[in-house]
Protein backbone atom coordinates (compact mmCIF):
# COMPACT_ATOMS: atom_id res chain seq x y z
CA UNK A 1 39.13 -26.74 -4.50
CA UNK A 2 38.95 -23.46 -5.39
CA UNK A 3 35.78 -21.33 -4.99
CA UNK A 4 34.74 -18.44 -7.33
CA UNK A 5 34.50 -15.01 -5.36
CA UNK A 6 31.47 -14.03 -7.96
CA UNK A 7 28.71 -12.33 -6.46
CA UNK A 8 25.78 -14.46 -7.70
CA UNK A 9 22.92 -12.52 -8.18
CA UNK A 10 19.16 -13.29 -9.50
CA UNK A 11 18.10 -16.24 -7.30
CA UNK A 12 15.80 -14.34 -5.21
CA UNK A 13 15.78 -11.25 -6.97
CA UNK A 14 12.27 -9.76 -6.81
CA UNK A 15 10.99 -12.98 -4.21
CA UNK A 16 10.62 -9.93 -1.32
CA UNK A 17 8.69 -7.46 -3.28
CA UNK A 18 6.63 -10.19 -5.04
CA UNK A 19 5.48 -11.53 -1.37
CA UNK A 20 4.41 -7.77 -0.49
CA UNK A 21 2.75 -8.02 -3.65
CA UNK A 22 0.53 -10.59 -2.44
CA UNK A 23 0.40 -9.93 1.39
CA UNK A 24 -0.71 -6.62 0.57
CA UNK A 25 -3.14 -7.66 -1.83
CA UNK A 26 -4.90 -10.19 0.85
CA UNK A 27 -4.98 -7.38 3.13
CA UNK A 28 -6.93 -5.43 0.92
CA UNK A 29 -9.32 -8.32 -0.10
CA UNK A 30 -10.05 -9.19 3.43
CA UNK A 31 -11.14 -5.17 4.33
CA UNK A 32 -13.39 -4.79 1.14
CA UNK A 33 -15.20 -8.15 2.22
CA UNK A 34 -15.37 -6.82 5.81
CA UNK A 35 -16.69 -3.31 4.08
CA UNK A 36 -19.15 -5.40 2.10
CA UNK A 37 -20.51 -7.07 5.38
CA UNK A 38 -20.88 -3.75 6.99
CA UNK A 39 -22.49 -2.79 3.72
CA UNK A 40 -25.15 -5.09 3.86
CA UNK A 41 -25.66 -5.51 7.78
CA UNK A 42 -25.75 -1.91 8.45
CA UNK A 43 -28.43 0.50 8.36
CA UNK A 44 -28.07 2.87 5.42
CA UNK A 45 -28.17 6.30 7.55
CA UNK A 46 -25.19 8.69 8.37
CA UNK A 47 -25.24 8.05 11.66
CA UNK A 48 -25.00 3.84 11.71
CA UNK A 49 -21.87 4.37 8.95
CA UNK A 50 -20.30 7.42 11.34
CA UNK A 51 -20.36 4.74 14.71
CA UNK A 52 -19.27 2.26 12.25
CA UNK A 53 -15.93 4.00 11.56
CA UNK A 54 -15.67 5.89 14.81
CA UNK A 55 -14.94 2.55 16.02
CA UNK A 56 -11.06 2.43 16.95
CA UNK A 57 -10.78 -1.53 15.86
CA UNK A 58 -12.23 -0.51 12.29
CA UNK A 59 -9.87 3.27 12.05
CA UNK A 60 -7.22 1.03 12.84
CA UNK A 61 -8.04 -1.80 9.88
CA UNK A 62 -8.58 1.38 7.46
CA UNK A 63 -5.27 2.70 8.24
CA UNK A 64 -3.47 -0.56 7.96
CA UNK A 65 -5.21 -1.20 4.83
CA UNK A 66 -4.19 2.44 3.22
CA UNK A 67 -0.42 1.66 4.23
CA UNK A 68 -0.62 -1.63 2.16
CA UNK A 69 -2.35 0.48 -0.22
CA UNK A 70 0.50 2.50 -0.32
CA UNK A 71 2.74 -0.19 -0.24
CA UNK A 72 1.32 -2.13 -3.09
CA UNK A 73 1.43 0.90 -5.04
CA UNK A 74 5.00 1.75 -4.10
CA UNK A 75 6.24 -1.92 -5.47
CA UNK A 76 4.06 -1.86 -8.60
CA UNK A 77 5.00 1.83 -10.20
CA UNK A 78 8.59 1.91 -8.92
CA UNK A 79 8.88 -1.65 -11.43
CA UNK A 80 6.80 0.22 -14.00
CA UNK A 81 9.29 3.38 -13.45
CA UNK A 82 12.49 1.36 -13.70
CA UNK A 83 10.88 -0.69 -16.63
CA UNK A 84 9.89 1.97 -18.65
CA UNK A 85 11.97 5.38 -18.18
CA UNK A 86 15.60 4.82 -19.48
CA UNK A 87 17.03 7.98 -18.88
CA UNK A 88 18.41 7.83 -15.00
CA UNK A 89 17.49 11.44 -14.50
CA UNK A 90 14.20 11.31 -15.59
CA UNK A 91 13.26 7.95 -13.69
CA UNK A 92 14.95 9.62 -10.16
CA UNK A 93 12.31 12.66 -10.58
CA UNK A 94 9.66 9.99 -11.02
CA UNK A 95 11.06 8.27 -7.65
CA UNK A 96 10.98 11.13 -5.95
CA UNK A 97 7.45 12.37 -7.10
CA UNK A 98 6.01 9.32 -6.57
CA UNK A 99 7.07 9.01 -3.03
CA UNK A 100 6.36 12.49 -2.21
CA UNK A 101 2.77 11.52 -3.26
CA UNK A 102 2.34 8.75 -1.33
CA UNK A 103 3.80 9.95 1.78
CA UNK A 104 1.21 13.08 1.15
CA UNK A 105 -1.48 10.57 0.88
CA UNK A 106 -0.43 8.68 4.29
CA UNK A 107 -0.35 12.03 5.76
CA UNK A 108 -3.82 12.97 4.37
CA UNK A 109 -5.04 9.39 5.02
CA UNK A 110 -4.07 10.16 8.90
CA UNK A 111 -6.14 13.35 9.13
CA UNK A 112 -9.33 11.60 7.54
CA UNK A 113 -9.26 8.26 9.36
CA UNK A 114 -8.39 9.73 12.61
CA UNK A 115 -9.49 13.65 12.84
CA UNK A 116 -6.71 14.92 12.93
CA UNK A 117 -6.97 18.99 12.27
């Protein structure tokens, strides 16, 4: 019997960045109910919402959440950038923008959520 050497590819093309996708999205579901609780169970004063997210538990579910912000967004424009922008030149600079955004937006995300000067 004689096997083929072809690289099969396609059967589980896209299965790893569909599952971030979704794993991502539940992560952000399950912080804007827990944002909507606080909403409605806290007082409505600066001071109850600042010892709300001075809390390390809740700075550390905000900062998860903004990396699978990031994440998600990372999966969903790099399709639309390889979908949509033919010319290879073009689509790298959109690659490359589009990360240097994010990672500037985990970077500012880290000096909001935890103080950091």
């Amino acid at each position: 019997m004689v096997r083929s050497k072809r690289k099969i590819a396609g059967a589980h093309y896209g299965l790893r960045d569909w599952l971030l996708q979704r794993l991502t999205a539940v992560v952000m579901i399950v912080y804007t109910v827990f944002l909507l609780i606080g909403l409605l169970c806290l007082p409505s004063d600066y001071a109850s919402w600042r010892a709300f997210f001075s809390c390390t538990i809740v700075r550390v579910f905000t900062q998860v959440t903004v990396l699978a912000l990031i994440a998600h967004v990372w999966v969903g424009i790099r399709d639309v950038w390889m979908d949509y922008i033919k010319p290879l030149g073009l689509r790298l600079a959109m690659h490359t923008l589009t990360i240097l955004w994010l990672v500037g937006t985990l970077i500012y995300s880290i000096k909001v959520i935890w103080g950091v000067a």
